[in-house]
PDB file of N, CA and C in Angstrom:
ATOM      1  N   UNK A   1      -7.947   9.555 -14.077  1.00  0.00           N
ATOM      2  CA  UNK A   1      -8.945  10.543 -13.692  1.00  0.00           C
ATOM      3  C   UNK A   1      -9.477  11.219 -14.944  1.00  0.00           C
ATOM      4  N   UNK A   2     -10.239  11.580 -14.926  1.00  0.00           N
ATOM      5  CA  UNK A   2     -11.098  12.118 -16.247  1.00  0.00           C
ATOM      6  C   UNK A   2     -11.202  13.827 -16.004  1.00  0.00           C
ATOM      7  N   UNK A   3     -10.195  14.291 -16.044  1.00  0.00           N
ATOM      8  CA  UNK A   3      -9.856  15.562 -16.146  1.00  0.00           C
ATOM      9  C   UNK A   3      -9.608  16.333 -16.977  1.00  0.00           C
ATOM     10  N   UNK A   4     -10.253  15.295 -18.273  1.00  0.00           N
ATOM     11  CA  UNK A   4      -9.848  16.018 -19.759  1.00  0.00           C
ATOM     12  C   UNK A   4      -8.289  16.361 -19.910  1.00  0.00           C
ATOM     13  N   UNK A   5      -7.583  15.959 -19.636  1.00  0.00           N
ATOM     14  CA  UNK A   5      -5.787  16.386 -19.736  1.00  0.00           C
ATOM     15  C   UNK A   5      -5.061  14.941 -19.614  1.00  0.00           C
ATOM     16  N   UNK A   6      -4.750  14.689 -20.662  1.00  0.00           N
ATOM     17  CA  UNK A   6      -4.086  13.350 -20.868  1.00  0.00           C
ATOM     18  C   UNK A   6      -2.980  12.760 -20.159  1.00  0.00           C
ATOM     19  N   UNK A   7      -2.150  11.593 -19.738  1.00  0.00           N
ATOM     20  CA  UNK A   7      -1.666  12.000 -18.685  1.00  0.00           C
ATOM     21  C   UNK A   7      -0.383  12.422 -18.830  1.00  0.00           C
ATOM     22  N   UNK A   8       0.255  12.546 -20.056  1.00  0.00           N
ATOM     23  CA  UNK A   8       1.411  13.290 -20.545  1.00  0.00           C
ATOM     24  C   UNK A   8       1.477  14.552 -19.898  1.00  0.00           C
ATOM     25  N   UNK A   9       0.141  15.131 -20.082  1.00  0.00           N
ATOM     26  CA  UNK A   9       0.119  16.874 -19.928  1.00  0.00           C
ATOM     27  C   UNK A   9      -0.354  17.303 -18.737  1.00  0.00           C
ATOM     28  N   UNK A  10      -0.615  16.311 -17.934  1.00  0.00           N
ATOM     29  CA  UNK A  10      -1.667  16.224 -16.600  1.00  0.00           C
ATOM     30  C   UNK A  10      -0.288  16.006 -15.224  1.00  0.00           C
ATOM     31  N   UNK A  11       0.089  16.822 -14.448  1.00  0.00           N
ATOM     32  CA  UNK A  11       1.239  16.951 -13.405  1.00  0.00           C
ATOM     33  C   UNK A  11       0.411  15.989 -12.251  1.00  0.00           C
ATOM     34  N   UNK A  12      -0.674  15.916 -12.226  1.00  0.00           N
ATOM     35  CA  UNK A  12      -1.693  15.138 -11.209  1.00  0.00           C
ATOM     36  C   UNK A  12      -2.790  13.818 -11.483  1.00  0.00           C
ATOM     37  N   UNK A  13      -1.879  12.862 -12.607  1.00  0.00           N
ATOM     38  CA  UNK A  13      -2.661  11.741 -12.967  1.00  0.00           C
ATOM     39  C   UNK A  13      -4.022  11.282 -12.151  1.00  0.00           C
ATOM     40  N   UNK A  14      -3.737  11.107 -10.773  1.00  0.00           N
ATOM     41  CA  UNK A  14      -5.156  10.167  -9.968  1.00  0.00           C
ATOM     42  C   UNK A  14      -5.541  11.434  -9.470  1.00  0.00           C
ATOM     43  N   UNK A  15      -5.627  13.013  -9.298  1.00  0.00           N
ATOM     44  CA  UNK A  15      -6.281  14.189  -8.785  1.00  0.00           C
ATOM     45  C   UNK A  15      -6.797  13.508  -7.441  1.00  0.00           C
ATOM     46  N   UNK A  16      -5.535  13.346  -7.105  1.00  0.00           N
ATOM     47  CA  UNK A  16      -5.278  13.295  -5.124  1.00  0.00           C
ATOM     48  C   UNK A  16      -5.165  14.875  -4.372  1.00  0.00           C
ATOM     49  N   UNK A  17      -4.074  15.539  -5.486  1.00  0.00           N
ATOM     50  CA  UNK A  17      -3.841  16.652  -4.851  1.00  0.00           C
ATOM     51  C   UNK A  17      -2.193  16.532  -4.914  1.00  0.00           C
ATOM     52  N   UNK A  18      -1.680  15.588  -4.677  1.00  0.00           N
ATOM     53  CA  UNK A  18      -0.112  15.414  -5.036  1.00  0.00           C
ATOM     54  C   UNK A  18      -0.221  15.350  -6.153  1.00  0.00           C
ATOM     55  N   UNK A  19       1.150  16.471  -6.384  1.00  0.00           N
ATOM     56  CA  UNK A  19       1.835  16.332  -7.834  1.00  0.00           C
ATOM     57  C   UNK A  19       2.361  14.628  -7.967  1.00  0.00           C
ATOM     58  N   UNK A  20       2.219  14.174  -9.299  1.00  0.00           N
ATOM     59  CA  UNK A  20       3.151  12.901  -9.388  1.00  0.00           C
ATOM     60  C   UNK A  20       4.862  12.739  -9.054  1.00  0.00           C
ATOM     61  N   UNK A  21       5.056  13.810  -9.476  1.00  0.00           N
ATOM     62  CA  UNK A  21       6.879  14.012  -9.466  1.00  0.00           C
ATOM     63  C   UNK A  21       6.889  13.711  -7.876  1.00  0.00           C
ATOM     64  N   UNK A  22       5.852  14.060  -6.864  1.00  0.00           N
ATOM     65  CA  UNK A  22       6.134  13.579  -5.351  1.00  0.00           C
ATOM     66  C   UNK A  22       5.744  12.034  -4.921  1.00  0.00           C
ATOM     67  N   UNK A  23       4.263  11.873  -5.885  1.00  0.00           N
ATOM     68  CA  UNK A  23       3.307  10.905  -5.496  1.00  0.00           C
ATOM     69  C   UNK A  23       4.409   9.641  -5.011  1.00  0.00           C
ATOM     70  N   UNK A  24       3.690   9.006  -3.956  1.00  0.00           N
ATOM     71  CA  UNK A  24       4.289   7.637  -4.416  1.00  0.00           C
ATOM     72  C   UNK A  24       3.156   6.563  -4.858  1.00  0.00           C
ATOM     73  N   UNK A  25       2.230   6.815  -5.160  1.00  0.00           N
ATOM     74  CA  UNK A  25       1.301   6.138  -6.035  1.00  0.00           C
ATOM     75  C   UNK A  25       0.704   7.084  -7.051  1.00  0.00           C
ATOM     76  N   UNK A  26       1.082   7.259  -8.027  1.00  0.00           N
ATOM     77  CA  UNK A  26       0.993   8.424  -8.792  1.00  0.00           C
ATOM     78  C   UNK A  26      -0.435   7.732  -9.874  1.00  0.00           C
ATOM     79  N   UNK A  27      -0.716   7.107 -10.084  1.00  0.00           N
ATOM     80  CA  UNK A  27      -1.921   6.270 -10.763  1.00  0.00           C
ATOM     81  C   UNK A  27      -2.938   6.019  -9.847  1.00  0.00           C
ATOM     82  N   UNK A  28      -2.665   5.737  -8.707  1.00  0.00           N
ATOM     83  CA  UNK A  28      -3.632   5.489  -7.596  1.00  0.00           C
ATOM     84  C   UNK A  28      -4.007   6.529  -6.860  1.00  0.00           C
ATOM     85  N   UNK A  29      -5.082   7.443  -6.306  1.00  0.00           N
ATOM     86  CA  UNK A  29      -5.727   8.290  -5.729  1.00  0.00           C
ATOM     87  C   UNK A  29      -5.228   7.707  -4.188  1.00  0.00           C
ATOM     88  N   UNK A  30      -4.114   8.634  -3.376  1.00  0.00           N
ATOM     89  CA  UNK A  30      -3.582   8.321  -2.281  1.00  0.00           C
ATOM     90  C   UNK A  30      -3.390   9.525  -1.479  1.00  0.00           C
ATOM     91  N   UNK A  31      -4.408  10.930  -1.163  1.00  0.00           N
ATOM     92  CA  UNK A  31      -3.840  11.593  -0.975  1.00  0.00           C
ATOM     93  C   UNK A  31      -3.371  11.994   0.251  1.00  0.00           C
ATOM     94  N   UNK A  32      -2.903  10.862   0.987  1.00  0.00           N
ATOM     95  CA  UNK A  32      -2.698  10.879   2.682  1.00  0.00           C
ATOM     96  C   UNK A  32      -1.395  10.754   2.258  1.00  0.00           C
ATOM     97  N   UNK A  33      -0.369   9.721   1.318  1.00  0.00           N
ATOM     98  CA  UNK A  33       0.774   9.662   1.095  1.00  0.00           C
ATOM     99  C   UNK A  33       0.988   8.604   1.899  1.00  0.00           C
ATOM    100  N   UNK A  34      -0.116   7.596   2.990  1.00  0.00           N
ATOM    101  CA  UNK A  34       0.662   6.337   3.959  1.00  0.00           C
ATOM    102  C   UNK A  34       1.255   5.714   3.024  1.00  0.00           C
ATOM    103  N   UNK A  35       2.414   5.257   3.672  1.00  0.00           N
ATOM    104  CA  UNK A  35       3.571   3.828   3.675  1.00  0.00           C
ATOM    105  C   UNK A  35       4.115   3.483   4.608  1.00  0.00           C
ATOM    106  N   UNK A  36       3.522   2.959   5.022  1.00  0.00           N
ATOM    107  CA  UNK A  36       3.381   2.001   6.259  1.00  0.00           C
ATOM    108  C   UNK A  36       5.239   1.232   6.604  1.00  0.00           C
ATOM    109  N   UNK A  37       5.793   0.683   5.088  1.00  0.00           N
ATOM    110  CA  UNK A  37       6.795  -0.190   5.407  1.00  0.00           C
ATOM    111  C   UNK A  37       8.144   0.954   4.867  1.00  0.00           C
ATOM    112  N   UNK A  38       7.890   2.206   4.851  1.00  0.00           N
ATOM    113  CA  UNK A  38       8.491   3.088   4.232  1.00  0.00           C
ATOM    114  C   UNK A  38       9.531   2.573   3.058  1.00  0.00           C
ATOM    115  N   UNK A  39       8.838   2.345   2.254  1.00  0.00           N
ATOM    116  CA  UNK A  39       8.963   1.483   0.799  1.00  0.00           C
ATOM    117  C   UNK A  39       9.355   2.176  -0.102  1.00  0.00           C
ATOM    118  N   UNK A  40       8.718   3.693  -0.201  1.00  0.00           N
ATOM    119  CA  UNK A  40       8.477   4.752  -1.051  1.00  0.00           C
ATOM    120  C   UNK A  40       7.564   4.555  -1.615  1.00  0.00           C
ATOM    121  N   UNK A  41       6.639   3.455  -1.556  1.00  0.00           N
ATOM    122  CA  UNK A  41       5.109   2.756  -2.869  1.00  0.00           C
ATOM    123  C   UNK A  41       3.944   2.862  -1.483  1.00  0.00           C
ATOM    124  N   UNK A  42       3.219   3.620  -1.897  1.00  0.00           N
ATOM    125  CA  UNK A  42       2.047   4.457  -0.437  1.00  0.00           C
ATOM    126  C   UNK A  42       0.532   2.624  -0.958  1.00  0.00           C
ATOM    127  N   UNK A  43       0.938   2.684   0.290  1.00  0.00           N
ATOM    128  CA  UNK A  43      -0.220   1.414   0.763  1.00  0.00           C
ATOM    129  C   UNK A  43      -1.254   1.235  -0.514  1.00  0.00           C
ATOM    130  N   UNK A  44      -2.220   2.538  -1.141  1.00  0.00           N
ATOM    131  CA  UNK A  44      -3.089   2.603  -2.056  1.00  0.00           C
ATOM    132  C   UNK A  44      -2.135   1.524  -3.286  1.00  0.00           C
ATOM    133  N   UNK A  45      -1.372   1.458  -3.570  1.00  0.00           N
ATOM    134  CA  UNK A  45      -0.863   0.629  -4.522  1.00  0.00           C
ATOM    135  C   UNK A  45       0.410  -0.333  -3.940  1.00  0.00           C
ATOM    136  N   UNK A  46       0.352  -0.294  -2.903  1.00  0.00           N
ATOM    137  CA  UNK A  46       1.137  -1.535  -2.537  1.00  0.00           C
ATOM    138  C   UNK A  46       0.758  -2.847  -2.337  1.00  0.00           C
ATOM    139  N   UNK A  47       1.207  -3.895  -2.870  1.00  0.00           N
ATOM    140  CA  UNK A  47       0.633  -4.945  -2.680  1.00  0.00           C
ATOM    141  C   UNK A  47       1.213  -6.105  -1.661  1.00  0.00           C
ATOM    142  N   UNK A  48       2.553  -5.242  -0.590  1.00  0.00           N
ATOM    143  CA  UNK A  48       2.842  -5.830   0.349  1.00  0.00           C
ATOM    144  C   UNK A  48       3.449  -4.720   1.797  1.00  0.00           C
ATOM    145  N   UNK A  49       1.776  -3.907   1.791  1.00  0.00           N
ATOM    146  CA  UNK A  49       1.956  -2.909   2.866  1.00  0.00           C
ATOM    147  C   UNK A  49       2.942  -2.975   4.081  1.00  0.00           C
ATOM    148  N   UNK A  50       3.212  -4.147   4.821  1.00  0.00           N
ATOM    149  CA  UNK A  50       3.899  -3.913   5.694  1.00  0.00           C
ATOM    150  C   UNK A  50       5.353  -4.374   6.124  1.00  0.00           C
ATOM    151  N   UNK A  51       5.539  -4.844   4.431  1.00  0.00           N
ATOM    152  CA  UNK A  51       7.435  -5.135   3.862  1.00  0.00           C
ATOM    153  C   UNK A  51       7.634  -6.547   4.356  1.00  0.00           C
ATOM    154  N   UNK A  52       7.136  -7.043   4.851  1.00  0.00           N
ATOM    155  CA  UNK A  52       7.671  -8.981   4.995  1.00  0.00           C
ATOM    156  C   UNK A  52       7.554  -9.913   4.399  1.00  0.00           C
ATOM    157  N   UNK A  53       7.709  -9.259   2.859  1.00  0.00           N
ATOM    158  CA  UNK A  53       7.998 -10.162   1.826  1.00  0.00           C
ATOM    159  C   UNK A  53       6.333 -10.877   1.662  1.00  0.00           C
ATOM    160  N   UNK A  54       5.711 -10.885   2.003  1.00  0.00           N
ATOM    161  CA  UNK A  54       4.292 -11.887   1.924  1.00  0.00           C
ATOM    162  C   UNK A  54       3.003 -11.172   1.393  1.00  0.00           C
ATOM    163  N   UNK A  55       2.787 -11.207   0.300  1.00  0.00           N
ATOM    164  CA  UNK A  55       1.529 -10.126  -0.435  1.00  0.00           C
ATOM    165  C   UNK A  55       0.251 -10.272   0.489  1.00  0.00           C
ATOM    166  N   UNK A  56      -0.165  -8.848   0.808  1.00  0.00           N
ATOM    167  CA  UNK A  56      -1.209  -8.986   1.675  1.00  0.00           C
ATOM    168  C   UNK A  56      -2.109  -9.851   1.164  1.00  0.00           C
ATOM    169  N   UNK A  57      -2.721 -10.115   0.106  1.00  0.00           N
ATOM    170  CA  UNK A  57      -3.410 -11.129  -0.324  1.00  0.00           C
ATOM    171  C   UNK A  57      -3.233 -12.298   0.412  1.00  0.00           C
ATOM    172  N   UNK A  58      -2.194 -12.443   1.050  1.00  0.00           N
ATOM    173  CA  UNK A  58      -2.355 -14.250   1.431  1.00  0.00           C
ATOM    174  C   UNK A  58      -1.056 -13.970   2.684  1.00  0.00           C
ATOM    175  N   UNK A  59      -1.171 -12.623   3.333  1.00  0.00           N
ATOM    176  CA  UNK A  59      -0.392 -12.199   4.528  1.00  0.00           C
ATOM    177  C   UNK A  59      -1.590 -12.393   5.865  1.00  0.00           C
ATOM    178  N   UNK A  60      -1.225 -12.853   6.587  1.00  0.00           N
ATOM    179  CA  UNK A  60      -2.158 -13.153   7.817  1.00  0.00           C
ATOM    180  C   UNK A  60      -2.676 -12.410   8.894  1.00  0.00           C
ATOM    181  N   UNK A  61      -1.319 -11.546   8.489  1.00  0.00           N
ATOM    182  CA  UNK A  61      -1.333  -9.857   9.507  1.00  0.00           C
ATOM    183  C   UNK A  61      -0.976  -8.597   8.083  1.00  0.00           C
ATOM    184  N   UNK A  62      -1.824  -8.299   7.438  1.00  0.00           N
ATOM    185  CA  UNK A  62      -0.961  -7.426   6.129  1.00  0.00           C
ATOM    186  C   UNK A  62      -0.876  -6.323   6.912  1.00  0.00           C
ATOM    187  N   UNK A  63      -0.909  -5.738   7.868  1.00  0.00           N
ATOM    188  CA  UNK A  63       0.066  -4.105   8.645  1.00  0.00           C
ATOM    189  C   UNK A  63       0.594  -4.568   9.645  1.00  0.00           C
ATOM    190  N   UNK A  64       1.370  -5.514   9.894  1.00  0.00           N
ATOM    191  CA  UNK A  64       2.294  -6.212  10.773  1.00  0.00           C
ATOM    192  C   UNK A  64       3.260  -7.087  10.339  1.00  0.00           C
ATOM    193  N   UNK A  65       4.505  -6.662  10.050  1.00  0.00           N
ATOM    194  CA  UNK A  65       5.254  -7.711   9.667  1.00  0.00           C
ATOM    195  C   UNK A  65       5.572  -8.930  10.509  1.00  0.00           C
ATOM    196  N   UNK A  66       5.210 -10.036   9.664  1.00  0.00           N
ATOM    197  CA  UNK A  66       5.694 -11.277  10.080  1.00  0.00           C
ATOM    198  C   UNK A  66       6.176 -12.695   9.407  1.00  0.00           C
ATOM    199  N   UNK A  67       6.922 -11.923   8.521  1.00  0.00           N
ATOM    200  CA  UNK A  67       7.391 -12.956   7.799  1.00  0.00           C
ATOM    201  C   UNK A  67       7.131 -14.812   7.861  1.00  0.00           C
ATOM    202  N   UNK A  68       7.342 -15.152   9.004  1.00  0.00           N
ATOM    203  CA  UNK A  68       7.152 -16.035   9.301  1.00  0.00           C
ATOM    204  C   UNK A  68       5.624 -16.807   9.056  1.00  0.00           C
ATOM    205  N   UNK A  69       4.363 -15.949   9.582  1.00  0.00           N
ATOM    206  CA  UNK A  69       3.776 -16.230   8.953  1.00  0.00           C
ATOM    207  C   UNK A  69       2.976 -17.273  10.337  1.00  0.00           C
ATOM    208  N   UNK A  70       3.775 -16.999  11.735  1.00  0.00           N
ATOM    209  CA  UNK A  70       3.196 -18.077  12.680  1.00  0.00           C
ATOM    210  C   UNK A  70       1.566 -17.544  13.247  1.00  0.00           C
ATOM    211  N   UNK A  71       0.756 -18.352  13.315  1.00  0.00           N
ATOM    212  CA  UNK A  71      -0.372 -18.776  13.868  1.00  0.00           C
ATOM    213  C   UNK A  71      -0.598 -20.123  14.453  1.00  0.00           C
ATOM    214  N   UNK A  72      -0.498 -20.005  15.908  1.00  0.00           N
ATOM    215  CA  UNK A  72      -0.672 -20.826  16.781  1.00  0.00           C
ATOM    216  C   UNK A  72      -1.985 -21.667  17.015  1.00  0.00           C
ATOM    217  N   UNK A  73      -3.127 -20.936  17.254  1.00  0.00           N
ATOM    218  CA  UNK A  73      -4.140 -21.083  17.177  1.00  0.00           C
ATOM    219  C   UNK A  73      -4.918 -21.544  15.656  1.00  0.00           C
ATOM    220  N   UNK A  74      -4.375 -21.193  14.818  1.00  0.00           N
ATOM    221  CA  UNK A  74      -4.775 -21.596  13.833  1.00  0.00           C
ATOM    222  C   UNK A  74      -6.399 -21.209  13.120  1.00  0.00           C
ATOM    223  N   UNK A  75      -6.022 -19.893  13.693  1.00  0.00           N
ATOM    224  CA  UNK A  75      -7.389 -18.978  13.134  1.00  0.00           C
ATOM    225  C   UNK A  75      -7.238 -18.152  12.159  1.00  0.00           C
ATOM    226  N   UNK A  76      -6.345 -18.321  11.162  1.00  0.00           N
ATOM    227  CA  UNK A  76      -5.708 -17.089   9.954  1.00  0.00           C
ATOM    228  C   UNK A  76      -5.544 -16.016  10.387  1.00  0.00           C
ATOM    229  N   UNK A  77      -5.552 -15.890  11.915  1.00  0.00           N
ATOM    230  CA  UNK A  77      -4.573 -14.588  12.096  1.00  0.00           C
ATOM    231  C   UNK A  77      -3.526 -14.674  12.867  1.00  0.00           C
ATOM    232  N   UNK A  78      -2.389 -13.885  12.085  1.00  0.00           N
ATOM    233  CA  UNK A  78      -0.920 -14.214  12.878  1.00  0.00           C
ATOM    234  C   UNK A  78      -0.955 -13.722  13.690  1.00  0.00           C
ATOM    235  N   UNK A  79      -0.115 -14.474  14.881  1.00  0.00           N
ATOM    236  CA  UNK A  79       0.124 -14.236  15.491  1.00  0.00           C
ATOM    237  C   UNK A  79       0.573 -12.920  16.530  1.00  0.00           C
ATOM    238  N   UNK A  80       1.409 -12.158  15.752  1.00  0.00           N
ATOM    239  CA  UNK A  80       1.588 -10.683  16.164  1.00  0.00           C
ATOM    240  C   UNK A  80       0.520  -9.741  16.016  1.00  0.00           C
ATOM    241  N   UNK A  81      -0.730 -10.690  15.655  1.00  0.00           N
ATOM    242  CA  UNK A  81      -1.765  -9.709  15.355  1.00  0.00           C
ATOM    243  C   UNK A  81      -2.975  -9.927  16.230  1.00  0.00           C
ATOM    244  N   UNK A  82      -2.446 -11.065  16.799  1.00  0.00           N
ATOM    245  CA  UNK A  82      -3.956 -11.921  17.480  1.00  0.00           C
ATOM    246  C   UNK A  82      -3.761 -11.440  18.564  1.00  0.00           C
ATOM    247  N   UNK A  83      -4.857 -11.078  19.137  1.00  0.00           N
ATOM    248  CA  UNK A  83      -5.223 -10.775  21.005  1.00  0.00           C
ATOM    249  C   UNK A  83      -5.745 -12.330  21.285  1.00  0.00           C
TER     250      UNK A  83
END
């Protein structure tokens, strides 16, 4: 954040409004605090929001765990996610 205060001296690196000493994305502007997979790492910088091991990048349901990874239909969305 460009707050003129470097981030040594700066208690609020991304000026969310959380102190860092609480943040759990303390670099990332998160100031809702979600964590979805209660990880302690808030969704804004998580790169596997809903803990089943599978990076949302290439997760089929990324706020639904499903490790597994099944899709029946075969429409890239898993299963626990598909209506």
């Amino acid at each position: 954040m460009s707050d003129m205060q470097g981030n040594a001296c700066d208690g609020d690196d991304d000026g969310d409004g959380v102190i860092d000493a609480t943040d759990n994305c303390p670099l990332v502007s998160n100031s809702n605090q979600a964590d979805l997979d209660s990880d302690e790492l808030g969704n804004a910088c998580d790169e596997d929001d809903d803990g089943d091991s599978v990076a949302d990048s290439q997760d089929n349901c990324p706020l639904v765990s499903n490790s597994d990874q099944t899709d029946v239909d075969n429409n890239d969305i898993g299963d626990v996610c598909d209506s």
